[in-house]
Structures are given as structure tokens and as C-alpha cells.
Protein backbone atom coordinates (compact mmCIF):
# COMPACT_ATOMS: atom_id res chain seq x y z
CA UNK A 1 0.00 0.00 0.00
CA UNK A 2 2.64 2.48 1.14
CA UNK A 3 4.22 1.63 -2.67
CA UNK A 4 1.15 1.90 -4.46
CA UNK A 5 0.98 5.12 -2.87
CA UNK A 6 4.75 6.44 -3.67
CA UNK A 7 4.62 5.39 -6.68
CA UNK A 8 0.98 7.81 -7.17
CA UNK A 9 3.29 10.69 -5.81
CA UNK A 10 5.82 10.32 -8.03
CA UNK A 11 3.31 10.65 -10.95
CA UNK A 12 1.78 13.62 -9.67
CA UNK A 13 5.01 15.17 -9.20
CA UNK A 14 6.22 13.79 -13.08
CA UNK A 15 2.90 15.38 -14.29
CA UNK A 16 3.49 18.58 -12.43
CA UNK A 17 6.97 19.17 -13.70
CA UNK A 18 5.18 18.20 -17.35
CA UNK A 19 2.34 21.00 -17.08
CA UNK A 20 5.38 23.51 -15.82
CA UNK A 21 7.62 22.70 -18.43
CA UNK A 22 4.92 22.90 -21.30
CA UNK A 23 3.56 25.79 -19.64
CA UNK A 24 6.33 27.91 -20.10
CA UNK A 25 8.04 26.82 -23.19
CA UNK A 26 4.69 27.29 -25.06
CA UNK A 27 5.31 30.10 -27.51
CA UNK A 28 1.78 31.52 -26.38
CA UNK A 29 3.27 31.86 -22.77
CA UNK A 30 6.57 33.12 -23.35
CA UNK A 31 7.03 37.11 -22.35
CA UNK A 32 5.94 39.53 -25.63
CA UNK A 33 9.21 41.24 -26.84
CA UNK A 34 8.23 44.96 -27.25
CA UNK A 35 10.64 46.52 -29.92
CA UNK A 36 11.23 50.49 -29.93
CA UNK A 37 12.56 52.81 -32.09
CA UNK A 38 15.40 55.67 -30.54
CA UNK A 39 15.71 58.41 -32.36
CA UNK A 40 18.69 60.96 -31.42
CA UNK A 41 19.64 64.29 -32.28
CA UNK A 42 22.71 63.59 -32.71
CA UNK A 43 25.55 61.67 -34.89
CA UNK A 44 27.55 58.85 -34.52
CA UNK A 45 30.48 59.35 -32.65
CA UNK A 46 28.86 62.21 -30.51
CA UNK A 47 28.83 62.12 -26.91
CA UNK A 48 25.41 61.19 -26.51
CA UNK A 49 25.30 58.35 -29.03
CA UNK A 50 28.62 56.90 -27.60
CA UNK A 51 28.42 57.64 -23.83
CA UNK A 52 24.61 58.22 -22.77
CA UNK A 53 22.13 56.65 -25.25
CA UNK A 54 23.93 53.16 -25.54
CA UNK A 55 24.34 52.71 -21.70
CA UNK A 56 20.17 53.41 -21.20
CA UNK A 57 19.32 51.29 -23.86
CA UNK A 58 20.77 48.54 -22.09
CA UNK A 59 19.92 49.34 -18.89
CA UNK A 60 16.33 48.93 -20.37
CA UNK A 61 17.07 45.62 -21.98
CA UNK A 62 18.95 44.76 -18.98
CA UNK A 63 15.88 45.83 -16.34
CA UNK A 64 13.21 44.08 -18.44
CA UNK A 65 14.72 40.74 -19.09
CA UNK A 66 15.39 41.52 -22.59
CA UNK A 67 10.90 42.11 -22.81
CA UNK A 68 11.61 45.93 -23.75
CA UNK A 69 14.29 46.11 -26.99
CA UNK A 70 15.08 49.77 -28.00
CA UNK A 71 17.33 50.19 -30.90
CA UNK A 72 19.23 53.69 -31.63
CA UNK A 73 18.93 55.40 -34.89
CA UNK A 74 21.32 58.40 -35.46
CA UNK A 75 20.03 61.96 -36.56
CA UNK A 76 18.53 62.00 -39.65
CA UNK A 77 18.29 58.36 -39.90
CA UNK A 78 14.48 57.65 -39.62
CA UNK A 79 13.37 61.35 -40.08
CA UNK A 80 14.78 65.40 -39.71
CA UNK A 81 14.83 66.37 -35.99
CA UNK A 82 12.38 68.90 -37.77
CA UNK A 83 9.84 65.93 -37.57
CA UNK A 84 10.72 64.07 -34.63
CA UNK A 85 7.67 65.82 -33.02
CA UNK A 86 5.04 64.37 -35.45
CA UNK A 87 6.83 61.23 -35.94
CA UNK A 88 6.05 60.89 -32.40
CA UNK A 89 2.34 61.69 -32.39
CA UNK A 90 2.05 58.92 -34.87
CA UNK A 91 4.13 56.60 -33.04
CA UNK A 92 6.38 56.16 -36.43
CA UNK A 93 9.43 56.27 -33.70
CA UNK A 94 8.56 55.73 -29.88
CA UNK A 95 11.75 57.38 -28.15
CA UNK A 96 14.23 60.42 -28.89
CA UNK A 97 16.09 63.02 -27.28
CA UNK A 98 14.78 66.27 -28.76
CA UNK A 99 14.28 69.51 -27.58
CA UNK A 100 10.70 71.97 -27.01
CA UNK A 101 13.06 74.39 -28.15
CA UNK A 102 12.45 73.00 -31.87
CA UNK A 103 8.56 73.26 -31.63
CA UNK A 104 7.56 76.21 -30.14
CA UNK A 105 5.53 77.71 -32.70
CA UNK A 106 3.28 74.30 -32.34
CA UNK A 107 4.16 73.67 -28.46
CA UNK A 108 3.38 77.00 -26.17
CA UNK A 109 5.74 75.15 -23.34
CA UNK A 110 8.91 74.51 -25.48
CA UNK A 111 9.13 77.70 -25.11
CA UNK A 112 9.79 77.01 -21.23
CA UNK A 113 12.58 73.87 -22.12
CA UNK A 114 15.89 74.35 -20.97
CA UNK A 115 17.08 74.46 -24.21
CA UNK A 116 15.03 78.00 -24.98
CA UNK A 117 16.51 79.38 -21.56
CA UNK A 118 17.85 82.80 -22.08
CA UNK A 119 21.33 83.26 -21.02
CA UNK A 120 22.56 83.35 -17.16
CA UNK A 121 18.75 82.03 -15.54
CA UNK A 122 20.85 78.89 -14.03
CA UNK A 123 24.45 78.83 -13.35
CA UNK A 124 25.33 75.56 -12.37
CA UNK A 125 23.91 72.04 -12.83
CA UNK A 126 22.72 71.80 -9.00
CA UNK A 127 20.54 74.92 -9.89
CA UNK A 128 19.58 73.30 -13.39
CA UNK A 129 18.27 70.68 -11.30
CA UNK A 130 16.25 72.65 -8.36
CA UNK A 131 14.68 75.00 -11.11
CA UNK A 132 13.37 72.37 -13.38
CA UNK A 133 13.12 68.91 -11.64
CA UNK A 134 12.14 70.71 -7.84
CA UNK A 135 10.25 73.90 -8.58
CA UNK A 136 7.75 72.90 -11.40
CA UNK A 137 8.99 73.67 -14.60
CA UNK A 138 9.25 70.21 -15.60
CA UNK A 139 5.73 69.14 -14.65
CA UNK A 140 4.29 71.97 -16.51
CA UNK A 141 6.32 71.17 -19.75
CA UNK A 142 4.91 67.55 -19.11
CA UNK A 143 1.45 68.95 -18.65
CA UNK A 144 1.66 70.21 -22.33
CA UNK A 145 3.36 67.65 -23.88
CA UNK A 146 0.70 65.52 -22.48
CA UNK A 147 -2.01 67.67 -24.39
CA UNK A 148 -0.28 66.83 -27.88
CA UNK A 149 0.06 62.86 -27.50
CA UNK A 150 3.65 62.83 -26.12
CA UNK A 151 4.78 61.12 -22.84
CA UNK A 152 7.81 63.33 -20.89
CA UNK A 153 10.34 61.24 -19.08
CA UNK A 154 12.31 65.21 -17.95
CA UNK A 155 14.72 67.24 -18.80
CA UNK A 156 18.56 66.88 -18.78
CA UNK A 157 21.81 68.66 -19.02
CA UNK A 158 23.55 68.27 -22.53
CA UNK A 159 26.49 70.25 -22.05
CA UNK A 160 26.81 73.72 -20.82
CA UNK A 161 26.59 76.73 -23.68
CA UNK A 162 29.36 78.60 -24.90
CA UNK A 163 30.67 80.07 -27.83
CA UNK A 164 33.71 80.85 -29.68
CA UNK A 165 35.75 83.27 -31.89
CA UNK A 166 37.97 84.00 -34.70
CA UNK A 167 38.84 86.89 -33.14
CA UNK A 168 39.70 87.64 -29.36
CA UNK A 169 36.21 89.20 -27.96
CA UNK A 170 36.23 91.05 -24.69
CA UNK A 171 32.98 92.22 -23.74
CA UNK A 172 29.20 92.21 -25.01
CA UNK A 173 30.37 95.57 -26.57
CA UNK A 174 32.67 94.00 -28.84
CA UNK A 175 29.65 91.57 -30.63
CA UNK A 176 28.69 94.30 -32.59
CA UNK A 177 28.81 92.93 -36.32
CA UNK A 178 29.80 89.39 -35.22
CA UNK A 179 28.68 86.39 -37.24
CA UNK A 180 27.94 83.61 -35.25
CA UNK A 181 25.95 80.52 -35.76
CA UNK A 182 23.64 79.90 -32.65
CA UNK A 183 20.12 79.06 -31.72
CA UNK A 184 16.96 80.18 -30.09
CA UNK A 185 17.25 82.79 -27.40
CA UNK A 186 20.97 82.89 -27.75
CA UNK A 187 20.93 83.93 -31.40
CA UNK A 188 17.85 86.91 -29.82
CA UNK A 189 20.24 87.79 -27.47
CA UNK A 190 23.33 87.56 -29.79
CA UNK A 191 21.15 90.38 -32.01
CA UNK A 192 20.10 92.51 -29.37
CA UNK A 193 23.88 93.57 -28.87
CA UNK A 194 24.13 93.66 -32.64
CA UNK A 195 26.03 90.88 -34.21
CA UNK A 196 24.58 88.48 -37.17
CA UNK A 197 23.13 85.39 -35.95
CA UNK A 198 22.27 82.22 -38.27
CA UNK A 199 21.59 78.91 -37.88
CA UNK A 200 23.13 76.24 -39.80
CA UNK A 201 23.33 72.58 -39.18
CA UNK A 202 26.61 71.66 -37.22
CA UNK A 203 28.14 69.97 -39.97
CA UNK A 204 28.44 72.71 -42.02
CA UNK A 205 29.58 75.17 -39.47
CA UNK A 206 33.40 74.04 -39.81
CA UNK A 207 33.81 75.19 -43.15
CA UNK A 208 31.32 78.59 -43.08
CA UNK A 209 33.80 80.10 -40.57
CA UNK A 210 36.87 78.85 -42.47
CA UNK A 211 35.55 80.62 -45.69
CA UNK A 212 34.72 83.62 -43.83
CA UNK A 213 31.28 83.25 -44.28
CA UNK A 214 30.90 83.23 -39.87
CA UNK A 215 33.12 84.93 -37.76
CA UNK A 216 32.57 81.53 -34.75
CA UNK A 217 29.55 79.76 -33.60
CA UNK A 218 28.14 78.70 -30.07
CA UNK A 219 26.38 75.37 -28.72
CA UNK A 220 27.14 73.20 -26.23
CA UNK A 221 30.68 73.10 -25.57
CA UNK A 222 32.13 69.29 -26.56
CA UNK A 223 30.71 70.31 -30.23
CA UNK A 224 33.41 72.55 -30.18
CA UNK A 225 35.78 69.60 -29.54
CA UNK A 226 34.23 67.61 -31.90
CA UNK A 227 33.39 69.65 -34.65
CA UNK A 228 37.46 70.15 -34.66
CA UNK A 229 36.40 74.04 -34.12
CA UNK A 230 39.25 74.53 -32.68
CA UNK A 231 41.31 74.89 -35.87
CA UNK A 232 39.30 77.84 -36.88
CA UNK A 233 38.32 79.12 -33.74
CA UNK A 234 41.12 79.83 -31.45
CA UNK A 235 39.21 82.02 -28.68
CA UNK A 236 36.36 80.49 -26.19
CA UNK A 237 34.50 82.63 -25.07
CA UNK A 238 32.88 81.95 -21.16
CA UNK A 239 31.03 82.28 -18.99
CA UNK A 240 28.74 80.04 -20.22
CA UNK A 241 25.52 81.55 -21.19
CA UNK A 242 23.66 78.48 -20.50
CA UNK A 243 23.97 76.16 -17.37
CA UNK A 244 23.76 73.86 -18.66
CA UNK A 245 22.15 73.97 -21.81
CA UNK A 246 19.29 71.09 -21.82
CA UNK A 247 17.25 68.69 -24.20
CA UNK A 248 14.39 66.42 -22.95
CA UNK A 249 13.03 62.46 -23.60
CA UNK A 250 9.97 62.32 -25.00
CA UNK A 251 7.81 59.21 -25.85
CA UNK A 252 5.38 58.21 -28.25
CA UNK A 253 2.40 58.14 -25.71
CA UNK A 254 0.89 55.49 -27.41
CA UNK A 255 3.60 53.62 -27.09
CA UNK A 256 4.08 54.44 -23.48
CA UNK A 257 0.11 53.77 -22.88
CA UNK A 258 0.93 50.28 -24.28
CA UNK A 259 3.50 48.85 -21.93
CA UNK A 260 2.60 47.51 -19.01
CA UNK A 261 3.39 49.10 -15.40
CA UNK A 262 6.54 47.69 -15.16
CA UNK A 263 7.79 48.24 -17.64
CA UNK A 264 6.66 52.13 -17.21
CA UNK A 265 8.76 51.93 -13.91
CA UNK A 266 11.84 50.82 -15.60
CA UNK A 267 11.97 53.12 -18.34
CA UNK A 268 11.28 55.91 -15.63
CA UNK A 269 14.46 54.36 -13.73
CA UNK A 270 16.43 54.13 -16.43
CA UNK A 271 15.62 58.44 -17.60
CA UNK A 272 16.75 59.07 -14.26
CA UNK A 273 20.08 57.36 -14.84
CA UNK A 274 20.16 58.82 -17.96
CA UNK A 275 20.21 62.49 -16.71
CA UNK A 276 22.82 61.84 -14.04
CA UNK A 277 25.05 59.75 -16.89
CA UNK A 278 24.68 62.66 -19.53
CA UNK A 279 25.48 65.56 -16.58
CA UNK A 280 28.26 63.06 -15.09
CA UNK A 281 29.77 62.80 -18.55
CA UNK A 282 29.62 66.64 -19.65
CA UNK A 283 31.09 67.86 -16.46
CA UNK A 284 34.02 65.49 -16.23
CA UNK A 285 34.75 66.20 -20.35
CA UNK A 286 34.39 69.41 -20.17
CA UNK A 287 37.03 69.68 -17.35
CA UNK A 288 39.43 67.72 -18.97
CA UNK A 289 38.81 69.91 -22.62
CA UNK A 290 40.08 72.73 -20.59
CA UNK A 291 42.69 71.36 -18.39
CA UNK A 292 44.57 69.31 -21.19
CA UNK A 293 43.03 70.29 -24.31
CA UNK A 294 43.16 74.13 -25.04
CA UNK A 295 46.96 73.96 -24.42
CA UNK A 296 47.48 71.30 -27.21
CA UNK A 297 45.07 72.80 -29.67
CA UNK A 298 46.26 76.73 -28.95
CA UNK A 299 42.86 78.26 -27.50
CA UNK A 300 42.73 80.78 -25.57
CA UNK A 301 39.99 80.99 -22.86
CA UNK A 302 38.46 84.60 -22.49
CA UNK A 303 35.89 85.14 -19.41
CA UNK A 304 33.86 88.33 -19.29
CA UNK A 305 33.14 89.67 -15.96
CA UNK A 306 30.28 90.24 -13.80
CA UNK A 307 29.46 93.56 -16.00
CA UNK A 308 29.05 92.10 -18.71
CA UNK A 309 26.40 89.11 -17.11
CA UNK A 310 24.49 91.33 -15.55
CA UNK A 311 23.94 93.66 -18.68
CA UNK A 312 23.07 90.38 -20.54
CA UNK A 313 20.65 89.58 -17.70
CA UNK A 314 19.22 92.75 -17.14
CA UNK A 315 19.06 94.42 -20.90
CA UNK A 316 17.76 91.26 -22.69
CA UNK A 317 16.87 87.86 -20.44
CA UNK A 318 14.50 89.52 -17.86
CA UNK A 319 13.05 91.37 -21.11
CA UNK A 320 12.91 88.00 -23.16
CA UNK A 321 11.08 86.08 -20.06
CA UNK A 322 8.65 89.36 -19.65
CA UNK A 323 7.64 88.76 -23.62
CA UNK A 324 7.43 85.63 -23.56
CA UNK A 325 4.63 85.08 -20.89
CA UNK A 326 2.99 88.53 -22.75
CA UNK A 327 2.99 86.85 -25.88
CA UNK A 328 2.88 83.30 -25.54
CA UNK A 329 1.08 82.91 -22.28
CA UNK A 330 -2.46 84.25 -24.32
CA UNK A 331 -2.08 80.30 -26.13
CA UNK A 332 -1.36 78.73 -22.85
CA UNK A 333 -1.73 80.01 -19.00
CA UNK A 334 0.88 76.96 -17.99
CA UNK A 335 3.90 79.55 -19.96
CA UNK A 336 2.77 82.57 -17.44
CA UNK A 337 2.79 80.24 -14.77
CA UNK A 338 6.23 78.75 -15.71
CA UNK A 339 7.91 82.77 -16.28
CA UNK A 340 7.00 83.52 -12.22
CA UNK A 341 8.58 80.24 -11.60
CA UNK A 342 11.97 81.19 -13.24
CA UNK A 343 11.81 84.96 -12.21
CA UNK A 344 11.62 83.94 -8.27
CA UNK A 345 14.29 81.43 -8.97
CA UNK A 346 16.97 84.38 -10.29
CA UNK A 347 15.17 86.88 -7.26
CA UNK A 348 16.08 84.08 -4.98
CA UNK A 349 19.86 83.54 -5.86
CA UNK A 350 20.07 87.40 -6.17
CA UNK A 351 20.24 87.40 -9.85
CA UNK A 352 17.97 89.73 -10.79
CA UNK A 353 16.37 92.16 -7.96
């Protein structure tokens, strides 16, 4: 009896083990792979697309037990960074690091992104951080992105924003009739004290100021090491006007409605990671780019002094902020809401009175 009744054990057990194994080795079972598409802003070889986008992408992978599968596509690759923003919408690409900045004129909050930041509102990274992750900006650039079908995993620091020179430049005074490639409120700002602005894709920056055609250019700082602007632009021109300047990741939010919630949890882990990597990464770069770099390559660092920051501040970014919730804030209350922020934040660290 006590055999009979082993031996029954030992087939429920052997059945058991059968149902478990056929349970989970049955395609219909087995975890759904969930494939998206990253597109950058930027090239091969760039900081982000060698240092930052590669290491979140397998965090993800990594996280989700291979369940989540991003693969990176370079700037231009799937579409212009002109129509990363619809591509989006549709869910044509599900990921990218992109900028409100680009999209103002159809997004009333880009026009609060870091990246549209007037020069000298932040100063360092730690106040980057308090101003857009702590006081609200970045919850009320979510709130709009929301409205137009796109899912905001923050802002982040790409780099802080200089520019540089064929010629030695000493003061704002000196700008007058300077041609410079820049962007948003740094080309405004670059006009207001009377040089040229432009804007021209990066690649083609090199050879516009070797041909005379610019006098220097201005971005964030390691395009300037990249670019190999260095040959044609021996001055550098600081303090940086943005700190630091800043891009965001935004999602398809259909394709972020369609994962599951943990999934969602891991991709939010993995953005934070990916903030603190791209700031980690900038700061230590940058650092050495001054320290070993300008003496090999010949350029000369030129700082302007407090004079000069707090004529930019006073004559043209308190202005800019001021027209900006005038003007834009009739299309969207959240922009007027988002200017008080960022005035009280300069009032507070005695930046502006």
C-alpha cells in the first residue's frame, strides 16, 4: 500500500513538472518582446550616441529581461529632428532626445525647455536641477506635452553653452557685427547687442567660418571639440551663457500607454540614470577639454566679468522672459505660470532684484 501510494506521488510530481515545463516553453506563454525605435539628435560618434544613449538602452534591456528592446537610430536616420515631433504623435518612432526648443511655434511650453533658456537664468547644474526637476517647470512642460500625444520622461543637461571666436572678444560691446551661428534665445540675445546670428546645421559650421562666411559659432561646448572648431576658432568665449544647456526624452504616448506598469517603472528608472550619466559625462569632459586640451590645440579661454552678465541679464533675459509670458502665455496660461517660476528662482539667488 505504502508503494502503491509512492509510486501515485511520483506521478503527480512527473505530471506537475510536465504541465510547468509545457507551460512555459509554449510560444503563447513566453514574455511579448516589445521593440522600440530611438531616435537621437545627434551623430555617430557624438557624446550622446557613444556615452549616454547606448548605456540606457541597455539598462532597459537589462531591467526588463530583454521584454523591452530599444534600438538607436542616429540623426537624420528615420526622419529630420524637424519631424521628430510628429513622428512621435504617430508613433512612427517611440523614443528620442529632442528639444521643445524645436517646436515652439506648435508647443506654447517649449518655449519654457531648458534648451530655450535665455542666457545666465541657471548657473550651475545643481541649480539646473532645483529649477526644473524641484520647482515645477518640468511638470508643466509635461502637462503640455501631455495635451499633444507625447509622454515626458524630464529634462537633462547636454552640455553647458558657450561660444567661440575667430577673433579675441572682450565684452558684449565687442559683438557688434559678429557672425555667429547659434540658436533660439541665444541667437535673440546675440542680435540685441548687434552681431549676425544664423543657424546652420553643425556639420556645415566648420567650413562657413573657415571661408569667412561666420566669424565663430556657439552650442554646447564638446561640439566645439568635436566639430574640430578649434582649428578655426582659437578664442572660447565663457562664462557660459547656458547652465547647462538642456534637451528632454519624450515618448510616443501610445507607445508608453501600451507597456505595461513595469515596464513604465523601468523606463522611468532608467531616464533618471540617464540624466545623471549625460550631466556626469559633460562635467568630467568638459574639465578635462580645458585642463589638457586648449593647451594642445592653442585656445585661448576669455571670461567676461560680472558687468558684462548682468547687462546680458538685465538688458535682454529679464526682457525676453517678460515677452514671452505677454505673448505666448495668451495660447497657454501653464507659460505665465512657468515665467514667475523662473523669475523667483533668479530673485532668490540674487540674480535679478
Amino acid at each position: 500500500m505504502k508503494h502503491r501510494s509512492l509510486i501515485a506521488l511520483v506521478m503527480v510530481f512527473a505530471v506537475s513538472v510536465t504541465l510547468l515545463v509545457v507551460d512555459f516553453s509554449h510560444p503563447a506563454a513566453a514574455a511579448k518582446v516589445i521593440n522600440w525605435k530611438f531616435q537621437s539628435h545627434h551623430t555617430p560618434g557624438a557624446l550622446s550616441t557613444t556615452y549616454v544613449i547606448p548605456p540606457f538602452i541597455e539598462r532597459v534591456r537589462e531591467m526588463s529581461g530583454g521584454r523591452l528592446n530599444i534600438t538607436l537610430h542616429y540623426a537624420g536616420e528615420l526622419v529630420d529632428y524637424a519631424e521628430v515631433f510628429p513622428a512621435l504623435q504617430a508613433n512612427m518612432i517611440q523614443i528620442a532626445n529632442t528639444g521643445g526648443l524645436f517646436f515652439r511655434g506648435a508647443i506654447p511650453v517649449g518655449w519654457l525647455a531648458a534648451g530655450n533658456m535665455p542666457p545666465f537664468v541657471t548657473r550651475t547644474n545643481d541649480e539646473f536641477n532645483e529649477l526644473y526637476h524641484h520647482r515645477g517647470l518640468d511638470n508643466l512642460i509635461g502637462e503640455g506635452l501631455k495635451d499633444q500625444g507625447i509622454h515626458f520622461l524630464g529634462s537633462h543637461n547636454v552640455g553647458n553653452t558657450y561660444f567661440w571666436s575667430k577673433k579675441p572678444l572682450h565684452s558684449v560691446d565687442d559683438l557688434k557685427g559678429f557672425k555667429v551661428r547659434f540658436f533660439g534665445a541665444m541667437s535673440d540675445c546675440m542680435e540685441h547687442f548687434g552681431a549676425s546670428p544664423v543657424m546652420l546645421p553643425h556639420p556645415e559650421t566648420y567650413m562657413a567660418i573657415a571661408m569667412g562666411t561666420l566669424d565663430g559659432s556657439g552650442t554646447a561646448w564638446w561640439l566645439y571639440r568635436d566639430l574640430k572648431l578649434y582649428e578655426v576658432c582659437p578664442y572660447f568665449i565663457g562664462p557660459p551663457w547656458q547652465v547647462p544647456q538642456g534637451m528632454e526624452l519624450w515618448v510616443s504616448k501610445k507607445a508608453w500607454d501600451a507597456l505595461p506598469d513595469d515596464l513604465k517603472a523601468i523606463v522611468n528608472t532608467a531616464a533618471i540614470a540617464f540624466a545623471k550619466d549625460y550631466a556626469d559625462v559633460c562635467t568630467m569632459q568638459e574639465r578635462e577639454m580645458f585642463n589638457k586640451s586648449f593647451p594642445e590645440w592653442g585656445t585661448t579661454y576669455i571670461e567676461w566679468g560680472k558687468e558684462d552678465v548682468d547687462k546680458i541679464t538685465n538688458e535682454f533675459s529679464l526682457p525676453y522672459l517678460d515677452k514671452i509670458a505677454e505673448e505666448v502665455g495668451a495660447k497657454d496660461p501653464r507659460v505665465v505660470e512657468g515665467v514667475k517660476i523662473i523669475k523667483q528662482f533668479m530673485r532668490d539667488y540674487g540674480y535679478i532684484d
